[in-house]
N, C-alpha and C. Protein backbone atom coordinates (compact mmCIF):
# COMPACT_ATOMS: atom_id res chain seq x y z
N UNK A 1 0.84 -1.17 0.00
CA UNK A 1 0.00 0.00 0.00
C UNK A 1 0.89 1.25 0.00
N UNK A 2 0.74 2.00 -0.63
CA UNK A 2 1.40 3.56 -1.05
C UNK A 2 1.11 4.35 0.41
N UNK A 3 2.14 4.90 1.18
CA UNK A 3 2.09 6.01 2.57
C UNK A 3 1.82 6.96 1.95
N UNK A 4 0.79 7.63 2.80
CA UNK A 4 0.71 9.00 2.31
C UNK A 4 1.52 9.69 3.58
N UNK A 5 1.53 10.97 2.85
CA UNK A 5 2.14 12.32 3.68
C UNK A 5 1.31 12.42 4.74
N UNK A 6 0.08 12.05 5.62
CA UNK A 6 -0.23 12.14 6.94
C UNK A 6 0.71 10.64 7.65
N UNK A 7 1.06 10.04 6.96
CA UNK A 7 1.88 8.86 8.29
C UNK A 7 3.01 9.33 8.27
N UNK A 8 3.73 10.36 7.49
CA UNK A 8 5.20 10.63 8.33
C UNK A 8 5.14 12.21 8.36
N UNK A 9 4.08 13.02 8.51
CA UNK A 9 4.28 14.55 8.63
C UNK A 9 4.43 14.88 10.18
N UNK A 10 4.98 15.55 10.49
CA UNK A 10 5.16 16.05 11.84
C UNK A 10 3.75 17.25 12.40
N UNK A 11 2.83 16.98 12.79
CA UNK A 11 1.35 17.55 13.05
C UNK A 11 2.02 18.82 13.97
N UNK A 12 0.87 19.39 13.63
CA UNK A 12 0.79 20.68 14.54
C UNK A 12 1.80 21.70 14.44
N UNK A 13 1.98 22.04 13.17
CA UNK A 13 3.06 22.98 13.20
C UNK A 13 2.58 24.29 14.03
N UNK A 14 3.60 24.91 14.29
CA UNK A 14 3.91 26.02 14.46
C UNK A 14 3.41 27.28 13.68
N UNK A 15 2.52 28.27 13.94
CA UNK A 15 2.10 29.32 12.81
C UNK A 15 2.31 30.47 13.53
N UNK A 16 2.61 31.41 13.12
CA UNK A 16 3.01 32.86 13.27
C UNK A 16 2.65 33.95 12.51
N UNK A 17 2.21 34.82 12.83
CA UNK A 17 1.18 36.35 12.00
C UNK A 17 3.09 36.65 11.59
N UNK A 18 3.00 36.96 10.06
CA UNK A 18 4.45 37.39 9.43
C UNK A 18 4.51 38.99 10.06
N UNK A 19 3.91 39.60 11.00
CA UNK A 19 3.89 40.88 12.14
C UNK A 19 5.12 40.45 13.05
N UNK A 20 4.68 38.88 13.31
CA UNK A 20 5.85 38.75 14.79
C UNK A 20 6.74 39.03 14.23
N UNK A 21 7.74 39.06 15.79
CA UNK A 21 9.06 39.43 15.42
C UNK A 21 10.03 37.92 15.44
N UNK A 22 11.20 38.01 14.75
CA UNK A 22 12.25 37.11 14.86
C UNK A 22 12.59 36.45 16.09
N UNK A 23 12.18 37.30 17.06
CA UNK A 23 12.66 36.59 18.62
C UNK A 23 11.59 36.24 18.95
N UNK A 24 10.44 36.37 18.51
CA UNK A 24 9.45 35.50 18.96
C UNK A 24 9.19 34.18 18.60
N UNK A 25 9.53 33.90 17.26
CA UNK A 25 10.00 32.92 16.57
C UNK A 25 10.90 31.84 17.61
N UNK A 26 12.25 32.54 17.36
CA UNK A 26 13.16 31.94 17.80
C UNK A 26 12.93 31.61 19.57
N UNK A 27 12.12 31.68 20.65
CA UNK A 27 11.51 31.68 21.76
C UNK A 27 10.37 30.25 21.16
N UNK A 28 9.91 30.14 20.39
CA UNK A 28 8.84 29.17 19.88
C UNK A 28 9.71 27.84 19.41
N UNK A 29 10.70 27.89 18.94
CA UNK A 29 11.35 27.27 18.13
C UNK A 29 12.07 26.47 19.26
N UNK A 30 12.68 27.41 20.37
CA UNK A 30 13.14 27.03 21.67
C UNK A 30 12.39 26.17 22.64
N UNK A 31 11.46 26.28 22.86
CA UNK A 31 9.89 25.99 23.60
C UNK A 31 9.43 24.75 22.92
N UNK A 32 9.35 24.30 21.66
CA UNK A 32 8.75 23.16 20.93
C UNK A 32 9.42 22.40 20.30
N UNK A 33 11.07 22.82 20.75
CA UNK A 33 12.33 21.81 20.25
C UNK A 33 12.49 21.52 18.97
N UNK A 34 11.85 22.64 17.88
CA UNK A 34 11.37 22.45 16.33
C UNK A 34 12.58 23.78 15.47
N UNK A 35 12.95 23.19 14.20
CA UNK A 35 13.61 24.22 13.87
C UNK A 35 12.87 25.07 12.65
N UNK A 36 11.48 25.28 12.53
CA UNK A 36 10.78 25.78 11.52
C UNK A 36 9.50 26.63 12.42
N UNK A 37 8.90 27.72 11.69
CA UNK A 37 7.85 27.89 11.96
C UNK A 37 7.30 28.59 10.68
N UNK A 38 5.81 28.09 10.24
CA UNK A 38 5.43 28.54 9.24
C UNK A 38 4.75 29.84 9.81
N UNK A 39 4.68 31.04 8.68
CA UNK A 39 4.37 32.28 8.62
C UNK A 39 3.05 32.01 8.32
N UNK A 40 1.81 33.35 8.48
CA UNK A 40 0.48 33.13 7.93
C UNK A 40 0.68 34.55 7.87
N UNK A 41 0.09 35.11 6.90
CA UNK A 41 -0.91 36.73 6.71
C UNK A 41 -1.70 36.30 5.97
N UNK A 42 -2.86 37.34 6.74
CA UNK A 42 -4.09 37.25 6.45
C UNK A 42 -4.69 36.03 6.53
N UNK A 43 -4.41 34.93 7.53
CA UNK A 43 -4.35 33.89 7.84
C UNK A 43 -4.29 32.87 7.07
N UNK A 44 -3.27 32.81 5.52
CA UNK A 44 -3.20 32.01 5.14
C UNK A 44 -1.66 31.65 4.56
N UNK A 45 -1.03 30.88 4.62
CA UNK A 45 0.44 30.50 4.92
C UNK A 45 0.91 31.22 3.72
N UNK A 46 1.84 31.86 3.95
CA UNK A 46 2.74 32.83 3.26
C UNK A 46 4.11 32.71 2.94
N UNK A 47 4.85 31.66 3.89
CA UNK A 47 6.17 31.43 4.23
C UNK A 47 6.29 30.61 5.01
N UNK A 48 7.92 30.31 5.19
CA UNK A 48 8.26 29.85 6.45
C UNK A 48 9.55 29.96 6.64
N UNK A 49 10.07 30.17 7.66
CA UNK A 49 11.31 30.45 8.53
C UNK A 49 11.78 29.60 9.51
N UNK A 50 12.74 29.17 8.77
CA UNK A 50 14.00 27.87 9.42
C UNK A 50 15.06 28.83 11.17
N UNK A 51 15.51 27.94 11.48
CA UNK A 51 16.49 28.32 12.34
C UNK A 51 17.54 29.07 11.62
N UNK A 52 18.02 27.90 10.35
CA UNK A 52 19.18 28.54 9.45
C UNK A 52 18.63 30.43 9.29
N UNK A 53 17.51 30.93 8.82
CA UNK A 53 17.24 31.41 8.40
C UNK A 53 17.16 32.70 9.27
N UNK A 54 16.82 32.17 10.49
CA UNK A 54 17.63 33.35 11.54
C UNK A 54 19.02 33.92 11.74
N UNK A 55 20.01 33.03 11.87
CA UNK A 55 20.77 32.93 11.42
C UNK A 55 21.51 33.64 10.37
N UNK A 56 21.26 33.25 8.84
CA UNK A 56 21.60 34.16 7.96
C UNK A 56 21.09 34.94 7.87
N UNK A 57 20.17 35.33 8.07
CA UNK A 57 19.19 36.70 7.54
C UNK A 57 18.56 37.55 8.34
N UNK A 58 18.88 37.42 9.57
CA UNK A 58 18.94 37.93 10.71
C UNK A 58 20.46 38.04 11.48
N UNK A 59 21.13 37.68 12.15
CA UNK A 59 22.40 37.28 13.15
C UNK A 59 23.50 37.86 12.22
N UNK A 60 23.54 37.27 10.88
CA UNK A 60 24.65 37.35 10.08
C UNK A 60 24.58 38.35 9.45
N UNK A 61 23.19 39.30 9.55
CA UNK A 61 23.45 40.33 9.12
C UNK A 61 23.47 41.45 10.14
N UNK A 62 23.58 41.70 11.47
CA UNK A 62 22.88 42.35 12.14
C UNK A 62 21.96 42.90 12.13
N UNK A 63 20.56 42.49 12.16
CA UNK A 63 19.68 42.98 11.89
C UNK A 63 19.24 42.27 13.42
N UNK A 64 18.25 43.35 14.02
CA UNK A 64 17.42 43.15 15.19
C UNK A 64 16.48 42.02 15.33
N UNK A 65 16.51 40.88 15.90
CA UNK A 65 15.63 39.86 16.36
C UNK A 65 14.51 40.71 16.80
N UNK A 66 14.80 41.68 17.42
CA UNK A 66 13.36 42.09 18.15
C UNK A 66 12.60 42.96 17.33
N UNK A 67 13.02 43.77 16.53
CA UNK A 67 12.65 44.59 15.64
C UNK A 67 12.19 43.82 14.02
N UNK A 68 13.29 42.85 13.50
CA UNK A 68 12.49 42.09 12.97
C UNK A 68 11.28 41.67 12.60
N UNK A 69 10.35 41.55 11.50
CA UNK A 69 9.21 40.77 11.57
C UNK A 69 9.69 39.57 10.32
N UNK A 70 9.00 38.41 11.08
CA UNK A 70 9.00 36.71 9.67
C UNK A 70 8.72 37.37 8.76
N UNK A 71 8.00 38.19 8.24
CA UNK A 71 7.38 38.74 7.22
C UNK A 71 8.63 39.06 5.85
N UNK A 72 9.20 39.60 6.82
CA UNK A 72 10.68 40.17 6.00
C UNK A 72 12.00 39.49 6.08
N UNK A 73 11.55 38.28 6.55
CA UNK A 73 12.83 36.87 6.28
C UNK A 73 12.19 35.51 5.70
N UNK A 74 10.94 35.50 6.07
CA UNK A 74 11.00 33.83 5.36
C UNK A 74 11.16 34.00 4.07
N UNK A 75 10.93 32.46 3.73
CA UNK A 75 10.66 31.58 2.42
C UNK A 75 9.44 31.68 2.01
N UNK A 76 9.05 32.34 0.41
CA UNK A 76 8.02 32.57 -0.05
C UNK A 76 7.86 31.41 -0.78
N UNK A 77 6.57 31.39 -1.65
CA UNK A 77 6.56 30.65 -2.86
C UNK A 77 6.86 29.42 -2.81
N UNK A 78 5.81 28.94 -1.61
CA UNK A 78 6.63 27.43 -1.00
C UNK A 78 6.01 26.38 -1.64
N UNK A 79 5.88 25.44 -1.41
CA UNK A 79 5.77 23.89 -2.56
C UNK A 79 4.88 23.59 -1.34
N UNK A 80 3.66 23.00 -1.38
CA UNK A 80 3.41 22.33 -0.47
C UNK A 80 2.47 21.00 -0.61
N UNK A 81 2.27 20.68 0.16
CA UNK A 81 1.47 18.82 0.10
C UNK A 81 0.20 18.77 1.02
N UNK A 82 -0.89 17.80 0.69
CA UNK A 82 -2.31 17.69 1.16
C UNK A 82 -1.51 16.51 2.32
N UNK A 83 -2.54 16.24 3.08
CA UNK A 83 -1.92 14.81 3.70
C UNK A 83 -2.48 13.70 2.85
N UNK A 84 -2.72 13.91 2.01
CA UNK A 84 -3.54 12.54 1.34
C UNK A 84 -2.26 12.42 0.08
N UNK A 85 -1.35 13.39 -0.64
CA UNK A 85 -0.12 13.02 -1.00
C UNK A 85 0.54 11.93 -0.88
N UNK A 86 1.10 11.26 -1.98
CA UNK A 86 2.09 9.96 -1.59
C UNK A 86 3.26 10.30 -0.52
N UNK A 87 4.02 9.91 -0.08
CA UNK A 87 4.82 9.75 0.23
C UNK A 87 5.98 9.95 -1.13
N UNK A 88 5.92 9.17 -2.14
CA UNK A 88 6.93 9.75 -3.36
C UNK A 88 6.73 11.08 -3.83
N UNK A 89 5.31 11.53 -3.87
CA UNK A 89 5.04 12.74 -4.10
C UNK A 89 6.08 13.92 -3.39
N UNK A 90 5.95 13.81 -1.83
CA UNK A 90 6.75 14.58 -1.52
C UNK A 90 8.19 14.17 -1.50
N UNK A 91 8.67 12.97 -1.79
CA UNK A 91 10.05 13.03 -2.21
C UNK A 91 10.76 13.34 -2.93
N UNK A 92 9.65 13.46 -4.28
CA UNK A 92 10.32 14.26 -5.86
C UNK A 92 10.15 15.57 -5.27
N UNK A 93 8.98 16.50 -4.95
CA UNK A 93 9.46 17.41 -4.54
C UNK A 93 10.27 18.16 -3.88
N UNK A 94 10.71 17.56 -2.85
CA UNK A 94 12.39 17.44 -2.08
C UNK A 94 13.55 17.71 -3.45
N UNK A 95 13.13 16.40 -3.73
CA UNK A 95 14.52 16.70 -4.67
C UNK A 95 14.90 17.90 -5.58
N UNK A 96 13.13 17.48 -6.65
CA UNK A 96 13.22 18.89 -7.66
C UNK A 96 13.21 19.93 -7.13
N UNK A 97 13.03 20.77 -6.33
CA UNK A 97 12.93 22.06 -5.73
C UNK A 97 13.81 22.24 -4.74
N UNK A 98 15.00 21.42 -4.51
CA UNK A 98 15.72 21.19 -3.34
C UNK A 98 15.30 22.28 -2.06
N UNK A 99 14.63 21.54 -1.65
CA UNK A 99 13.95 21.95 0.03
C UNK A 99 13.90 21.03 0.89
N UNK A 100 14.35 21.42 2.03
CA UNK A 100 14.05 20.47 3.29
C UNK A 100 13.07 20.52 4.08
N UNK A 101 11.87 21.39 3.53
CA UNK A 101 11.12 21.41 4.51
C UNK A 101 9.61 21.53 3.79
N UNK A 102 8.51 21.01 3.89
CA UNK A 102 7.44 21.24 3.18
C UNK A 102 6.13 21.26 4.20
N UNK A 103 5.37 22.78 3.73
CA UNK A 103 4.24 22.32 4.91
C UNK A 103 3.04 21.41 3.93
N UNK A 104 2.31 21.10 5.01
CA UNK A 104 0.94 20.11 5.05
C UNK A 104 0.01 21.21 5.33
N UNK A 105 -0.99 21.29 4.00
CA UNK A 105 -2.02 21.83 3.85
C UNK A 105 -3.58 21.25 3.99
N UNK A 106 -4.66 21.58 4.46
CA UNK A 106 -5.90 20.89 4.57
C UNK A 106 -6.64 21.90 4.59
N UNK A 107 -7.97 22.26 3.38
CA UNK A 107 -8.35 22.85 3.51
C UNK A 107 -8.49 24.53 4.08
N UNK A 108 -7.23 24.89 3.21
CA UNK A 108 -6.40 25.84 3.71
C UNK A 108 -5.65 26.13 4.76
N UNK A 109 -5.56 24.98 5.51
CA UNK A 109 -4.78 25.11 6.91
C UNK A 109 -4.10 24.27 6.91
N UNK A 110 -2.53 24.75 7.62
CA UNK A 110 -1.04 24.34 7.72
C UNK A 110 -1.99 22.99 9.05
N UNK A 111 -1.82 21.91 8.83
CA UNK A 111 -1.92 20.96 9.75
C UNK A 111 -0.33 20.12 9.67
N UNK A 112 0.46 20.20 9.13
CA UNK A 112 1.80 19.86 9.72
C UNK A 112 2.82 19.81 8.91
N UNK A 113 3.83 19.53 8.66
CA UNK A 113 5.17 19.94 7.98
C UNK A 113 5.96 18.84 7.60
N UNK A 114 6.37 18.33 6.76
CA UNK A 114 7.19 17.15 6.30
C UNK A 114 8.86 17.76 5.60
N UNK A 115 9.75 17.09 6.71
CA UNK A 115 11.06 17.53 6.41
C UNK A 115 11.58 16.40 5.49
N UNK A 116 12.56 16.51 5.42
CA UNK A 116 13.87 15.55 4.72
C UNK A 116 13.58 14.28 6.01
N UNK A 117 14.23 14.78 7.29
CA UNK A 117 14.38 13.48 8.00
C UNK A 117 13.09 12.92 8.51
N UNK A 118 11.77 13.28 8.26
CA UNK A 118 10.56 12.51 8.15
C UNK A 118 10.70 11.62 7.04
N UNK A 119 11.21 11.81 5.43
CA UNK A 119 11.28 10.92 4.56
C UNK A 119 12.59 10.07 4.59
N UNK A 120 13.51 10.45 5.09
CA UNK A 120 14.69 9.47 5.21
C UNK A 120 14.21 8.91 6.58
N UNK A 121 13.36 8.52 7.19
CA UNK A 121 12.67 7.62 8.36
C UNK A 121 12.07 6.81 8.36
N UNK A 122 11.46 7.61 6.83
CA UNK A 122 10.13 6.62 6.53
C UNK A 122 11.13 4.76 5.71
N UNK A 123 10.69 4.48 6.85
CA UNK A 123 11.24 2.88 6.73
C UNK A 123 10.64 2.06 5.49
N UNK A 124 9.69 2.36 5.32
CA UNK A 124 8.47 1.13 4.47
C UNK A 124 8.34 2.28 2.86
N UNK A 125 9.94 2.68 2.40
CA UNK A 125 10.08 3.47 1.01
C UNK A 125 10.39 1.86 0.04
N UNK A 126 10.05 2.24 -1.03
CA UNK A 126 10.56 1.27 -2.40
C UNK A 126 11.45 1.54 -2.59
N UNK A 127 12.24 0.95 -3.40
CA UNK A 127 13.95 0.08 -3.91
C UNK A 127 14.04 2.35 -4.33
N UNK A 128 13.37 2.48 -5.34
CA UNK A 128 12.81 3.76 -5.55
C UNK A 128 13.60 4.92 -4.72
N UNK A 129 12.58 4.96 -3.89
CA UNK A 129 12.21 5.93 -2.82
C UNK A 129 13.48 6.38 -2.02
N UNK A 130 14.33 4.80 -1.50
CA UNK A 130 15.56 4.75 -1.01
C UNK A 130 16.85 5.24 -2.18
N UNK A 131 16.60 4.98 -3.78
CA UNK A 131 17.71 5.72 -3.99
C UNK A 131 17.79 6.94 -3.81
N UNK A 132 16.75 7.71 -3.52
CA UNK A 132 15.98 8.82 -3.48
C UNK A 132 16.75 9.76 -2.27
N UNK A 133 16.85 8.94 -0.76
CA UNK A 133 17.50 9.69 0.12
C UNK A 133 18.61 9.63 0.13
N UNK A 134 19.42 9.29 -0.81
CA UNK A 134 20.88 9.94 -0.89
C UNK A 134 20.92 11.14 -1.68
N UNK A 135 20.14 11.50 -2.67
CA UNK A 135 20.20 12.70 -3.56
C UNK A 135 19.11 14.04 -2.70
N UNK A 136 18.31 13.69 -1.59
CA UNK A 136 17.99 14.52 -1.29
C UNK A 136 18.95 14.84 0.40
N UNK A 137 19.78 14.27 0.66
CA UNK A 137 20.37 14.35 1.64
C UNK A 137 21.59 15.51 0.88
N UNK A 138 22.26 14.81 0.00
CA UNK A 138 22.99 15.99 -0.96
C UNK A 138 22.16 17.11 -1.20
N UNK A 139 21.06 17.13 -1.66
CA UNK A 139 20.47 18.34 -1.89
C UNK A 139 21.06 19.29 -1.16
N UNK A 140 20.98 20.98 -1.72
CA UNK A 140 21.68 21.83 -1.27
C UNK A 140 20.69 22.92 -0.13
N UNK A 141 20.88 23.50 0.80
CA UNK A 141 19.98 23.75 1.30
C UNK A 141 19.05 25.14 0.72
N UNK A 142 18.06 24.79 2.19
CA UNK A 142 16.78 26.18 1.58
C UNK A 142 17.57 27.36 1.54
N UNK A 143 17.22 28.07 0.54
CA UNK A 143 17.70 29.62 0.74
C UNK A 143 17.16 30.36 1.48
């Protein structure tokens, strides 16, 4: 039987008005032991912002965590998956779009997030699937 993207997505992401600031983020990120939080305006997902992404685009540039808003650092124009998605589904997308991180959409709402190491976990992949997590492990990261 084909897995879909609800048996290895990580539920309950994290959502944030792209208003907050960077340290609020990074306080959430701290708190839920997670290194992502997806953005919403106008309550519908807009982005999302990695740890890396604090980091470079915040820290590395000096720019204010507190003054900051997600709004003006995440990742736009994101790729995303239903939970009813294969499981290969979101692995080609991994690859082709090299991203490590994809949210889970339902009826317009972020219900959870599927990384790289949710699909290199997923134990029960085809001959397929497994050549699959060596080229998305190479993959280069999110910008």
């Amino acid at each position: 039987m084909t897995r879909k993207v609800r048996e290895i997505m990580s539920a309950a992401p994290v959502c944030m008005a792209a208003s907050e600031s960077v340290s609020a983020a990074a306080r959430a990120m701290k708190e839920r032991g997670i290194g992502t939080v997806l953005v919403l305006s106008g309550g519908q997902l807009s982005g999302l912002v990695t740890d890396r992404d604090i980091t470079i685009r915040v820290l590395a540039e000096n720019r204010d965590p507190g003054t900051t808003c997600l709004g003006d650092i995440c990742s736009g124009e994101l790729a995303v998956l239903s939970p009813d998605d294969d499981v290969a589904t979101a692995t080609r997308i991994v690859r082709d779009r090299a991203v490590r991180r994809l949210p889970v959409i339902a009826d317009g709402t972020p219900v959870g997030v599927v990384s790289i190491g949710d699909l290199a976990s997923d134990q029960d992949q085809d001959q397929d699937q497994r050549s699959a997590r060596s080229e998305i492990s190479a993959a280069r990261p999110d910008r």
